[in-house]
Each structure stands twice: as C-alpha cells, then as structure tokens.
N, C-alpha and C. Protein backbone atom coordinates (compact mmCIF):
# COMPACT_ATOMS: atom_id res chain seq x y z
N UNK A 1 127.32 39.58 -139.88
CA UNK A 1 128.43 38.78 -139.39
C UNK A 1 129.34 38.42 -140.58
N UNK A 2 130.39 38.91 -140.45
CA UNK A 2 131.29 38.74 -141.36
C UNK A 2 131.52 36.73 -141.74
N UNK A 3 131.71 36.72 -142.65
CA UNK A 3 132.04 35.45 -143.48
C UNK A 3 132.86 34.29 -142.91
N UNK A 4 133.09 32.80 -142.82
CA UNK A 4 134.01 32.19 -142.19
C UNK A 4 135.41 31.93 -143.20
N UNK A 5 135.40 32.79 -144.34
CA UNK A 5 136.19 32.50 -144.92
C UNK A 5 136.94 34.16 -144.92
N UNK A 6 136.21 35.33 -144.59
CA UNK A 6 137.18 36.40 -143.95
C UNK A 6 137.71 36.34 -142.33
N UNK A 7 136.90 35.52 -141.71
CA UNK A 7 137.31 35.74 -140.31
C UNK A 7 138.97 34.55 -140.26
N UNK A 8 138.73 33.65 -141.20
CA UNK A 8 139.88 32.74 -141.21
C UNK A 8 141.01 33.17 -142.01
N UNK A 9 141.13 34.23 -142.94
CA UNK A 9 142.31 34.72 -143.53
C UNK A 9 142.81 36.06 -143.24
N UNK A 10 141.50 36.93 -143.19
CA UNK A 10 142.44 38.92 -142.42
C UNK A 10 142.62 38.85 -141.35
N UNK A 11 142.08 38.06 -140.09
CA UNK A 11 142.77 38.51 -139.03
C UNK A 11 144.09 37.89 -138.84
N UNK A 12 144.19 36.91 -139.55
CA UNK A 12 145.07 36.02 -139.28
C UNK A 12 146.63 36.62 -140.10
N UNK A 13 145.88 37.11 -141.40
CA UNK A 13 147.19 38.04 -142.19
C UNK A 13 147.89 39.00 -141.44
N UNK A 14 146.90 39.97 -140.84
CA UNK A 14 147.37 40.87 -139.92
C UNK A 14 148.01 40.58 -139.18
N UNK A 15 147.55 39.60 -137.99
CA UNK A 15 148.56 39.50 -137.28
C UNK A 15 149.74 38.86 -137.52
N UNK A 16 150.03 38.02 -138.31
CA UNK A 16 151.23 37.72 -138.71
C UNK A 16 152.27 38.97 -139.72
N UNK A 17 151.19 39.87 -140.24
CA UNK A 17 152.40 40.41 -140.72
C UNK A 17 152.54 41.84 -139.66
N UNK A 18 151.54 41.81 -138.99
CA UNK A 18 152.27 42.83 -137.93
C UNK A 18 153.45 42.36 -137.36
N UNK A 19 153.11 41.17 -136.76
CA UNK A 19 154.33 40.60 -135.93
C UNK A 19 155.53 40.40 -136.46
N UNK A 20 155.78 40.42 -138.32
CA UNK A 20 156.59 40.36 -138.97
C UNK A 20 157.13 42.06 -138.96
N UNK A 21 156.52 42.24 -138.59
CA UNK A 21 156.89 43.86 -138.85
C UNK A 21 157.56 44.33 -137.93
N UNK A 22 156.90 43.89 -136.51
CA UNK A 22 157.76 43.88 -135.15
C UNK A 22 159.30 43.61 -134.81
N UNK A 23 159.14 41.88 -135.64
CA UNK A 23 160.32 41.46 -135.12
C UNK A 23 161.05 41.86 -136.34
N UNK A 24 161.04 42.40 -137.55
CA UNK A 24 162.09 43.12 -138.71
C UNK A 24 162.65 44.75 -137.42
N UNK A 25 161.73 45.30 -137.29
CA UNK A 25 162.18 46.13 -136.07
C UNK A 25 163.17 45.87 -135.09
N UNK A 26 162.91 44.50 -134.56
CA UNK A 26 164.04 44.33 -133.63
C UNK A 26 165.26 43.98 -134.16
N UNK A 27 165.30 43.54 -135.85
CA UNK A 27 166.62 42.41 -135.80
C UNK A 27 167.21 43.94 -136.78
N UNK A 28 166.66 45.19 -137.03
CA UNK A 28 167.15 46.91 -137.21
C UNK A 28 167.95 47.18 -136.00
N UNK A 29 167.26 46.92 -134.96
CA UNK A 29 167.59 47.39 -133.80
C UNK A 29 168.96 46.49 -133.25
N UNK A 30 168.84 45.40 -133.18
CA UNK A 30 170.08 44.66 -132.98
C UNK A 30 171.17 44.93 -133.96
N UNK A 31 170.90 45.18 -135.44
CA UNK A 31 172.25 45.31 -136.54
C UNK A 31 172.95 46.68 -135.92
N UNK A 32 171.78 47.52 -135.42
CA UNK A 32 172.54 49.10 -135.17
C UNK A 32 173.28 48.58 -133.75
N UNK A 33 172.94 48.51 -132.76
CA UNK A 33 173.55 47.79 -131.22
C UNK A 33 175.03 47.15 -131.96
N UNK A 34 174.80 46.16 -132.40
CA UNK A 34 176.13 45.03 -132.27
C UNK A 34 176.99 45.35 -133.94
N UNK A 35 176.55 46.69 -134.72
CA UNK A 35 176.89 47.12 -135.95
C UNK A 35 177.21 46.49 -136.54
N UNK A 36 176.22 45.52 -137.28
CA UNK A 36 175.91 44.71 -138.08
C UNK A 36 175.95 45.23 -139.26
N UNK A 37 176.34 45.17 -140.31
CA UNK A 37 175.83 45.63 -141.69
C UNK A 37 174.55 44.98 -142.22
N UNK A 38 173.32 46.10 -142.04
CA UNK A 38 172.16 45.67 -141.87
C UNK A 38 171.86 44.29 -143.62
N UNK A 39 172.63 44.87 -144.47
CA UNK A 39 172.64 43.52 -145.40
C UNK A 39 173.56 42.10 -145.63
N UNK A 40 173.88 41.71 -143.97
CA UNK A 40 174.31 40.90 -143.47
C UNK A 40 173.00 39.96 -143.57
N UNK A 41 172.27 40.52 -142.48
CA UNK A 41 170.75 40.29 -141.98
C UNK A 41 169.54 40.04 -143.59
N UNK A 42 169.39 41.13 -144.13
CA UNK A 42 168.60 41.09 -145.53
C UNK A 42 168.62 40.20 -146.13
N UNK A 43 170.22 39.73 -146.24
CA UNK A 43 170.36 38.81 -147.41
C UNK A 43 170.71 37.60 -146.80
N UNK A 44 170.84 37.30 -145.41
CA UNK A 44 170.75 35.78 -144.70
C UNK A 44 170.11 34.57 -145.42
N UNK A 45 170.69 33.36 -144.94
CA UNK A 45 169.43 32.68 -146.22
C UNK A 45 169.17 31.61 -144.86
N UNK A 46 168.90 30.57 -145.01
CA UNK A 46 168.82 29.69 -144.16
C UNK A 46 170.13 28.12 -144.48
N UNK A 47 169.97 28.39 -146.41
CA UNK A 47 170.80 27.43 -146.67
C UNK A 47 170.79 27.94 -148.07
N UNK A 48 172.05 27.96 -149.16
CA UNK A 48 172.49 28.65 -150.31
C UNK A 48 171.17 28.69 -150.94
N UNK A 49 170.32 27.74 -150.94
CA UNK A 49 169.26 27.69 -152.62
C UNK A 49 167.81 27.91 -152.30
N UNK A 50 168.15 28.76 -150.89
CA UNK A 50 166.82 29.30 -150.68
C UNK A 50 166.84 30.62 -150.43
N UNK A 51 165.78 31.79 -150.92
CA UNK A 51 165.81 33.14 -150.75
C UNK A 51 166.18 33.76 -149.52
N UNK A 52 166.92 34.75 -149.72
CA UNK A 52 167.45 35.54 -148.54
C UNK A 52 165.68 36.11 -147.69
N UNK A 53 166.29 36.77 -146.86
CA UNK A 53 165.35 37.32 -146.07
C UNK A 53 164.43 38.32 -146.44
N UNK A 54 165.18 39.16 -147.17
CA UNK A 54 164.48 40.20 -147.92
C UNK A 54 163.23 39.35 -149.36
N UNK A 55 163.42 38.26 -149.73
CA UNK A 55 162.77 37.98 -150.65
C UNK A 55 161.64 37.29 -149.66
N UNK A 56 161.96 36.72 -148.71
CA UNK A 56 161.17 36.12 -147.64
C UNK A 56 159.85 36.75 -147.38
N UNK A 57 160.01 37.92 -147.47
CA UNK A 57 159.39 39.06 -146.26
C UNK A 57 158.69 39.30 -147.52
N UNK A 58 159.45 39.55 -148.60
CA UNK A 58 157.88 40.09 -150.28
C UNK A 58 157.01 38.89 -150.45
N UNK A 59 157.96 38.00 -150.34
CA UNK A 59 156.67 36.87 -150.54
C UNK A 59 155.52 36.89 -149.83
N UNK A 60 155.93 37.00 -148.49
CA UNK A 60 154.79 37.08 -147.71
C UNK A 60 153.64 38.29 -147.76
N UNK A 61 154.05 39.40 -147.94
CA UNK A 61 153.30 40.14 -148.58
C UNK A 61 153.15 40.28 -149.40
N UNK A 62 153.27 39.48 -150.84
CA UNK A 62 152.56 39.37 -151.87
C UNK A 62 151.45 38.10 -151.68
N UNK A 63 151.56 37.36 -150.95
CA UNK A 63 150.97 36.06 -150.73
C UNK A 63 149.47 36.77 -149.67
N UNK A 64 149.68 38.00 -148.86
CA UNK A 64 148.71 38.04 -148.10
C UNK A 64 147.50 38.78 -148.82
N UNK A 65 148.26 40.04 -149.72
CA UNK A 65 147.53 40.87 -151.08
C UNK A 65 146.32 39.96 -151.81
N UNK A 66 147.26 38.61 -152.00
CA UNK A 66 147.30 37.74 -153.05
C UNK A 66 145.56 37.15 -152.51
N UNK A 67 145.95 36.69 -151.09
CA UNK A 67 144.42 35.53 -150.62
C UNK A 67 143.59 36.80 -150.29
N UNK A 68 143.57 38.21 -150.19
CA UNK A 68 142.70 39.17 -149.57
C UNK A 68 141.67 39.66 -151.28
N UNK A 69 142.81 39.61 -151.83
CA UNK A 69 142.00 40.38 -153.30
C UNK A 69 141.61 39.29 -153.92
N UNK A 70 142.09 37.58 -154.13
CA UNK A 70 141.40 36.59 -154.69
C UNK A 70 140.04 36.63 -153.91
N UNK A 71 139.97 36.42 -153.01
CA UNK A 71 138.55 35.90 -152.21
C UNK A 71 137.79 37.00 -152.29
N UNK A 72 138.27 38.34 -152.15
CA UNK A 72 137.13 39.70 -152.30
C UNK A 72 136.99 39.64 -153.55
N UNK A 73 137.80 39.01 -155.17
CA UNK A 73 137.09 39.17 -156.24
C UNK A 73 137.65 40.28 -156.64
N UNK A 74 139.28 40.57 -155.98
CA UNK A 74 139.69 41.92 -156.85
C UNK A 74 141.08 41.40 -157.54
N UNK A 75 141.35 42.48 -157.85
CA UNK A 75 142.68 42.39 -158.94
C UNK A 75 143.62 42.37 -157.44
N UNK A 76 144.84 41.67 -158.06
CA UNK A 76 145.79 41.82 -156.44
C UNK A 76 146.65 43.18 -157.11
N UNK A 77 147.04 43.91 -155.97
CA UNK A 77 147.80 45.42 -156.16
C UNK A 77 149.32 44.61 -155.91
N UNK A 78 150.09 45.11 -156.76
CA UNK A 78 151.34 44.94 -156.61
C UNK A 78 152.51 46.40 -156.64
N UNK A 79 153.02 46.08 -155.52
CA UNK A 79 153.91 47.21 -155.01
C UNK A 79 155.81 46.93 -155.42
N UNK A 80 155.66 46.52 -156.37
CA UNK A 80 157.11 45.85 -156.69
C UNK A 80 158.08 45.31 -155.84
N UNK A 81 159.16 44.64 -156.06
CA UNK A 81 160.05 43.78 -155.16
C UNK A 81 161.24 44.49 -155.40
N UNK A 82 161.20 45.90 -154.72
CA UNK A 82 162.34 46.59 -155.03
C UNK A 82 163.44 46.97 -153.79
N UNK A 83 162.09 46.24 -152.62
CA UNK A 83 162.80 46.34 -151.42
C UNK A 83 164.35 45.97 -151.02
N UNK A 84 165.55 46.99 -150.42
CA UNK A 84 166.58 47.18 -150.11
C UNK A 84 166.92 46.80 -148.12
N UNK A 85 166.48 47.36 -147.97
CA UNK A 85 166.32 48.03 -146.69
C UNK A 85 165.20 47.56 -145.68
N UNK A 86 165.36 48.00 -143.97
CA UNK A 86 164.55 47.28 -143.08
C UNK A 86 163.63 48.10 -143.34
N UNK A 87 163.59 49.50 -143.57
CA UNK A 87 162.82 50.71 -143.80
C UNK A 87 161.75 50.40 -144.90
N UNK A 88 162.41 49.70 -146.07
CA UNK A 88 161.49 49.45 -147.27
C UNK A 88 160.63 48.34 -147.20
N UNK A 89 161.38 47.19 -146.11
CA UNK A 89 160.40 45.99 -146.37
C UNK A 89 159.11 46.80 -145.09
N UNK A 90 159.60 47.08 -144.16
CA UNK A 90 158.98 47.69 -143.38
C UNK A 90 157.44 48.45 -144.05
N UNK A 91 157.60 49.72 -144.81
CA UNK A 91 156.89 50.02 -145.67
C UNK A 91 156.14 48.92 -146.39
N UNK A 92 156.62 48.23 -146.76
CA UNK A 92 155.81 46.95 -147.84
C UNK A 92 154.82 46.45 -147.04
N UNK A 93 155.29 46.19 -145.96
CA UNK A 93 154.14 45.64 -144.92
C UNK A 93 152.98 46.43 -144.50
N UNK A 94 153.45 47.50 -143.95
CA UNK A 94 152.20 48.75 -143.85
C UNK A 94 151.54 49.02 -145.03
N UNK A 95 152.21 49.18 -146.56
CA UNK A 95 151.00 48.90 -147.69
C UNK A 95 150.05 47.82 -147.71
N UNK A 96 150.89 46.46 -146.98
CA UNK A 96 150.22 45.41 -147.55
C UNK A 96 148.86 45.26 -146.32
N UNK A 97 149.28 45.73 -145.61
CA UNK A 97 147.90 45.92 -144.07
C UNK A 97 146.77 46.68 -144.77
N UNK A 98 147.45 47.97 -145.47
CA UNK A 98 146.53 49.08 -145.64
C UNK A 98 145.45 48.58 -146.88
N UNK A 99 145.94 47.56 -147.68
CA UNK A 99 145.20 47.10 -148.93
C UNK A 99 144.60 46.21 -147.71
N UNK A 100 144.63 45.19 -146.95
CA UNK A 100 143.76 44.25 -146.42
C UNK A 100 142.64 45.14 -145.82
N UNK A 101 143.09 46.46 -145.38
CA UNK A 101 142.31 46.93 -144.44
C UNK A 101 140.87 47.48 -145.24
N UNK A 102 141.52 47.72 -146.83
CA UNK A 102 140.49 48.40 -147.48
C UNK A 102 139.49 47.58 -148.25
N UNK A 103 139.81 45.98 -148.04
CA UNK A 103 138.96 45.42 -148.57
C UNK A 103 137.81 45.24 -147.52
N UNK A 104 136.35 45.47 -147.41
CA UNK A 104 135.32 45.19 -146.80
C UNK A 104 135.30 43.62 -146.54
N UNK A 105 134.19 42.91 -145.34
CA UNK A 105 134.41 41.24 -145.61
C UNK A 105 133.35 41.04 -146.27
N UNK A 106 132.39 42.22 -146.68
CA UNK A 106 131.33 41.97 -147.07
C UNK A 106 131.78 41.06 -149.02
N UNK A 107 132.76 41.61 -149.53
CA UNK A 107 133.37 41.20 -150.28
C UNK A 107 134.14 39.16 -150.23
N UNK A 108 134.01 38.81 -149.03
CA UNK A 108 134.30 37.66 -149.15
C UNK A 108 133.40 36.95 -148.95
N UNK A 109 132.10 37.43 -148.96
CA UNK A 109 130.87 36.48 -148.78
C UNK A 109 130.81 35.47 -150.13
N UNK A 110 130.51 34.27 -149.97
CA UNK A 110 130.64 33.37 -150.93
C UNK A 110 131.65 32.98 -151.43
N UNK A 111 133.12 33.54 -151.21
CA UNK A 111 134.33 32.88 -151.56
C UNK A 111 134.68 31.47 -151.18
N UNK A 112 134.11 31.27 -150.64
CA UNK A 112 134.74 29.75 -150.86
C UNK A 112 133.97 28.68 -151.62
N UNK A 113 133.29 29.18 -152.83
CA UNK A 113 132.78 28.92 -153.68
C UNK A 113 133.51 29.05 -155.13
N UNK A 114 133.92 30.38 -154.87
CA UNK A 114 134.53 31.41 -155.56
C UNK A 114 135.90 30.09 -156.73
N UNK A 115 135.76 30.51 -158.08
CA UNK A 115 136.98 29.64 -158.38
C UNK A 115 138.27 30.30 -158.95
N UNK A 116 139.25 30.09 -157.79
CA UNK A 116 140.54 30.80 -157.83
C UNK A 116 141.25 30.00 -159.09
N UNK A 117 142.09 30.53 -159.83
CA UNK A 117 142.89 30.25 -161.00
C UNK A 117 144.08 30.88 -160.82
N UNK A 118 144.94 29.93 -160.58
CA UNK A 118 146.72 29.81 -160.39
C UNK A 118 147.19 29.90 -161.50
N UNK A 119 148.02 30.93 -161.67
CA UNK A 119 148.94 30.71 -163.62
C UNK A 119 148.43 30.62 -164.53
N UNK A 120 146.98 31.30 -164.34
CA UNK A 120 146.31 31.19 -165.99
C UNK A 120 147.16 31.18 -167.27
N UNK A 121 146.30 30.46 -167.94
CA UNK A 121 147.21 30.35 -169.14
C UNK A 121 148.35 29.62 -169.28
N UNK A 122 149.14 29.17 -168.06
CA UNK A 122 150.72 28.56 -168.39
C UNK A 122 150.06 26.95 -168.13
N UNK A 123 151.15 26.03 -168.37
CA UNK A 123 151.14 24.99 -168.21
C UNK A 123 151.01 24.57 -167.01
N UNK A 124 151.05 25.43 -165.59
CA UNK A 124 151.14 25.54 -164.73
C UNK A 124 149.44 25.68 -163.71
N UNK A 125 148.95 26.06 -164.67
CA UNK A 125 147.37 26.26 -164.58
C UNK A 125 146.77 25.26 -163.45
N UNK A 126 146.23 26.18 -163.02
CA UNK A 126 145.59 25.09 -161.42
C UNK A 126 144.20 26.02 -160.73
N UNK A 127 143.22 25.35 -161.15
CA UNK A 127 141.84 25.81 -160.34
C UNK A 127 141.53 25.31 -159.20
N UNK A 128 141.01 26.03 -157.97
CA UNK A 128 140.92 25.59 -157.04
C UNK A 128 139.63 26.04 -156.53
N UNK A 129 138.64 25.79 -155.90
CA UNK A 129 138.08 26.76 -154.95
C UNK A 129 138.37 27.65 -153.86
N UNK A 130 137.51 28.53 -153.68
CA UNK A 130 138.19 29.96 -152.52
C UNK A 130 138.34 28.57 -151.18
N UNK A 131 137.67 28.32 -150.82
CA UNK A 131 138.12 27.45 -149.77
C UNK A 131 139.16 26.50 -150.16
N UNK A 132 139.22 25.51 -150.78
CA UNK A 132 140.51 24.77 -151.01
C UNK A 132 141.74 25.72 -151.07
N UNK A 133 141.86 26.73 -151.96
CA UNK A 133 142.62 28.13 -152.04
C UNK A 133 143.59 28.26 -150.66
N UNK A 134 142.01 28.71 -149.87
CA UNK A 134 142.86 29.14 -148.60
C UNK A 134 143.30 28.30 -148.11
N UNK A 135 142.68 27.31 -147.52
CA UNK A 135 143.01 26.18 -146.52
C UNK A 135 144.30 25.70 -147.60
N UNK A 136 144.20 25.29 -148.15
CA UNK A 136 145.40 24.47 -148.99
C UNK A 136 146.62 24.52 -149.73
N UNK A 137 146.41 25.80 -149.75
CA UNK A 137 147.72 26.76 -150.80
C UNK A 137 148.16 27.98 -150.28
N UNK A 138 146.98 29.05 -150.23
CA UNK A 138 147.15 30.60 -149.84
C UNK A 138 147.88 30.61 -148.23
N UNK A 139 147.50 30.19 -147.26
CA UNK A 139 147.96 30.17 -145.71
C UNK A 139 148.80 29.50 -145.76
N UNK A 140 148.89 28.13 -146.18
CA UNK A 140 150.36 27.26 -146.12
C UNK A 140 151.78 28.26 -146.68
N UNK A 141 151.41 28.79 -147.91
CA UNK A 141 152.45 29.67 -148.90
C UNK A 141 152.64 30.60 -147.92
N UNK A 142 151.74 31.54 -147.36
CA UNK A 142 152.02 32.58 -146.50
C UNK A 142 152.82 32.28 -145.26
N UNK A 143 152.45 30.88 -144.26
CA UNK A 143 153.21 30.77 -143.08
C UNK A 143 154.21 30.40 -143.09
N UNK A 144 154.59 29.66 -144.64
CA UNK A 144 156.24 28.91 -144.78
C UNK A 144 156.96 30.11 -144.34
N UNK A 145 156.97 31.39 -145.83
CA UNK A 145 157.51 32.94 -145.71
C UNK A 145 157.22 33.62 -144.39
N UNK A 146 156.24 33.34 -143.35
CA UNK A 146 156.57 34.52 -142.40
C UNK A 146 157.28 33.56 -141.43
N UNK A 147 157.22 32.01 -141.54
CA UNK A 147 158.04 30.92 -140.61
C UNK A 147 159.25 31.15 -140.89
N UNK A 148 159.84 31.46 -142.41
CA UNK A 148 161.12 31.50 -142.68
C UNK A 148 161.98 32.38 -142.29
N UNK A 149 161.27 33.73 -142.56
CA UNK A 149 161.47 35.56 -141.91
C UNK A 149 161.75 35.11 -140.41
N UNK A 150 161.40 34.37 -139.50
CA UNK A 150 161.41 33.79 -138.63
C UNK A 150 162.57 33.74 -138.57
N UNK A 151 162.84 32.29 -139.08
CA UNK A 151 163.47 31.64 -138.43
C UNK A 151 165.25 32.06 -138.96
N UNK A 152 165.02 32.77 -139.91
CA UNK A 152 167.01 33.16 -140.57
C UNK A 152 166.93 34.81 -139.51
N UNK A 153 165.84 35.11 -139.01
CA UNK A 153 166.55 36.02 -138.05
C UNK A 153 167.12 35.39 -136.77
N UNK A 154 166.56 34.00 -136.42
CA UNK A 154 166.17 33.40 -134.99
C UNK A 154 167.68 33.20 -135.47
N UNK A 155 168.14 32.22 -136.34
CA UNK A 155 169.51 31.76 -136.85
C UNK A 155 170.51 32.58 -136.79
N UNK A 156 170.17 33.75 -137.11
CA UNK A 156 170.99 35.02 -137.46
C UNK A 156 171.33 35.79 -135.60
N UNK A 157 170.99 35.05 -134.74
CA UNK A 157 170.90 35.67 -133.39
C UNK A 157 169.92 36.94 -132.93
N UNK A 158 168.88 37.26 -133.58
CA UNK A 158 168.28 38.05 -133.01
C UNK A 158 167.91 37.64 -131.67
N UNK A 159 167.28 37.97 -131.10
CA UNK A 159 166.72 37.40 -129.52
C UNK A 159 165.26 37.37 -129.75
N UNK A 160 164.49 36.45 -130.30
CA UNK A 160 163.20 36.33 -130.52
C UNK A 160 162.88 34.79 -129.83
N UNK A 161 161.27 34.77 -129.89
CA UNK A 161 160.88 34.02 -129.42
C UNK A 161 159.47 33.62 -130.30
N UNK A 162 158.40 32.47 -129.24
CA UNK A 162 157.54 32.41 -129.86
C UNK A 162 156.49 33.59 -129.91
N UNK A 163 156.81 34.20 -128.67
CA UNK A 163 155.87 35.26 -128.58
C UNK A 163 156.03 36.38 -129.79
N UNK A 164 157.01 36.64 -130.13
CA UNK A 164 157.39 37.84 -131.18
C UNK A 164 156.92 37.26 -132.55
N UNK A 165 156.97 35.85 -132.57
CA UNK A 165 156.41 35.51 -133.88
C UNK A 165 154.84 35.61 -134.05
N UNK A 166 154.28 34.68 -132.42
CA UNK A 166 152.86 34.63 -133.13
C UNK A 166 152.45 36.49 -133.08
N UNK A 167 152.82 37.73 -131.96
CA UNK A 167 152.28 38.70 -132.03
C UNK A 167 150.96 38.81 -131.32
N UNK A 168 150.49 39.75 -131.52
CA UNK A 168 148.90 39.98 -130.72
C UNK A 168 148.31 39.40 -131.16
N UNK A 169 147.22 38.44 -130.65
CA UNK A 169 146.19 38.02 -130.99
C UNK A 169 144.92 38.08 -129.75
C-alpha cells in the first residue's frame, strides 16, 4: 500500500496539472475562434506585479517536479523556463506528468520524516520536514500557480468553470 504521503501529493499533482493542461487547450482554442493573439493570453497577468500566465503555468510545474523528487529523495529535473507558446507550456506539463509518473511510491515511504532543505546555503535557508513540506509549503505553492493559471484565463474570458479546474478525479 502505497504511503500517505504519496497518495496525498501524485494523485493530486496529476490531476491538477492535467486539468491545467485541459483548460490551456481550451483558452488555444478560444485565441484561434475569436483571433486572439495567442500572447495576449500568455502574458495576461491578473494585476501589473504579478507573473503573466506563462510564468504561472512553470511554476506550477516546477513546484510539482519539486514535491515528487523532494519526498522520493531525488534530485528535481529541470526542463528550463523557455516556454513561448500554448504548445510549449503544454509540453512542460506532459514532461512534468512523465517525471511524476517515473517516480515509484515505494520511494516516498518515510518522507514525511524525510528533512527537506529550502535555499541551502542562502540566507534564505529553511528546513522543514517531508510532511510539514507538503502540507505547508509544497501544495499551498503549487495551488496558488494552478489557482492563478485559473483564474487570468477565467478573467481573460475563456468559458471555464469549476469543473475544468478541479478535472478528473
């Protein structure tokens, strides 16, 4: 039986970034319909001093990499933030599934024991446990970014709902 500290962070990654993946699909699909210049949409913000959409969407998949390879005890893979395009963040997401998918949960057994280290080395430095981690930092950081991806498309007029956000479960 898999771990209560994998059953509470991969399924939960997945489905949020599937569903992020979904509704980036639809708000492609609406820029082409109502010929939007799809970096109308990309670079939306919610308000000047917060990241556009496109930075939205890496965060979140760096944040999901981030709690899958801390708690399995691996190095996190980074796929750079070079994303342009619905096509590229799109891609980012299907890497970032395909790394969750390849971590075993047998790998998160005992993580929430496990002691995660934020900013080693900087002044910034912050130890936590794998459980405090998740519950307290890793999922909060992750749902702001897929709430935000949210909500500057919801702003932006896509036609979404709650259903397109939460996704299959």
């Amino acid at each position: 039986m898999p771990s209560f500290m994998y059953t509470n962070s991969v399924p939960v990654l997945k489905q949020m970034l599937n569903s992020m993946h979904a509704i980036l699909g639809l708000a492609e699909t609406h820029a082409n319909v109502k010929k939007i210049e799809p970096s109308a949409l990309l670079q939306a913000r919610l308000y000047p001093d917060m990241f556009p959409l496109v930075r939205q969407v890496q965060i979140a998949c760096d944040f999901a990499r981030g709690i899958t390879a801390r708690l399995g005890g691996m190095e996190i893979p980074s796929f750079g933030d070079k994303q342009v395009t619905f096509g590229e963040l799109q891609e980012l997401i299907r890497q970032s599934l395909a790394f969750i998918d390849s971590v075993s949960s047998a790998k998160f057994d005992g993580s929430e024991k496990r002691e995660i280290i934020l900013r080693p080395g900087t002044p910034k430095e912050k130890k936590l446990s794998g459980q405090a981690y998740l519950s307290n930092y890793g999922l909060p950081q992750f749902f702001f970014h897929v709430t935000t991806t949210y909500a500057i498309l919801r702003h932006s007029g896509i036609e979404i709902g709650k259903k397109d956000f939460m996704g299959a479960y």
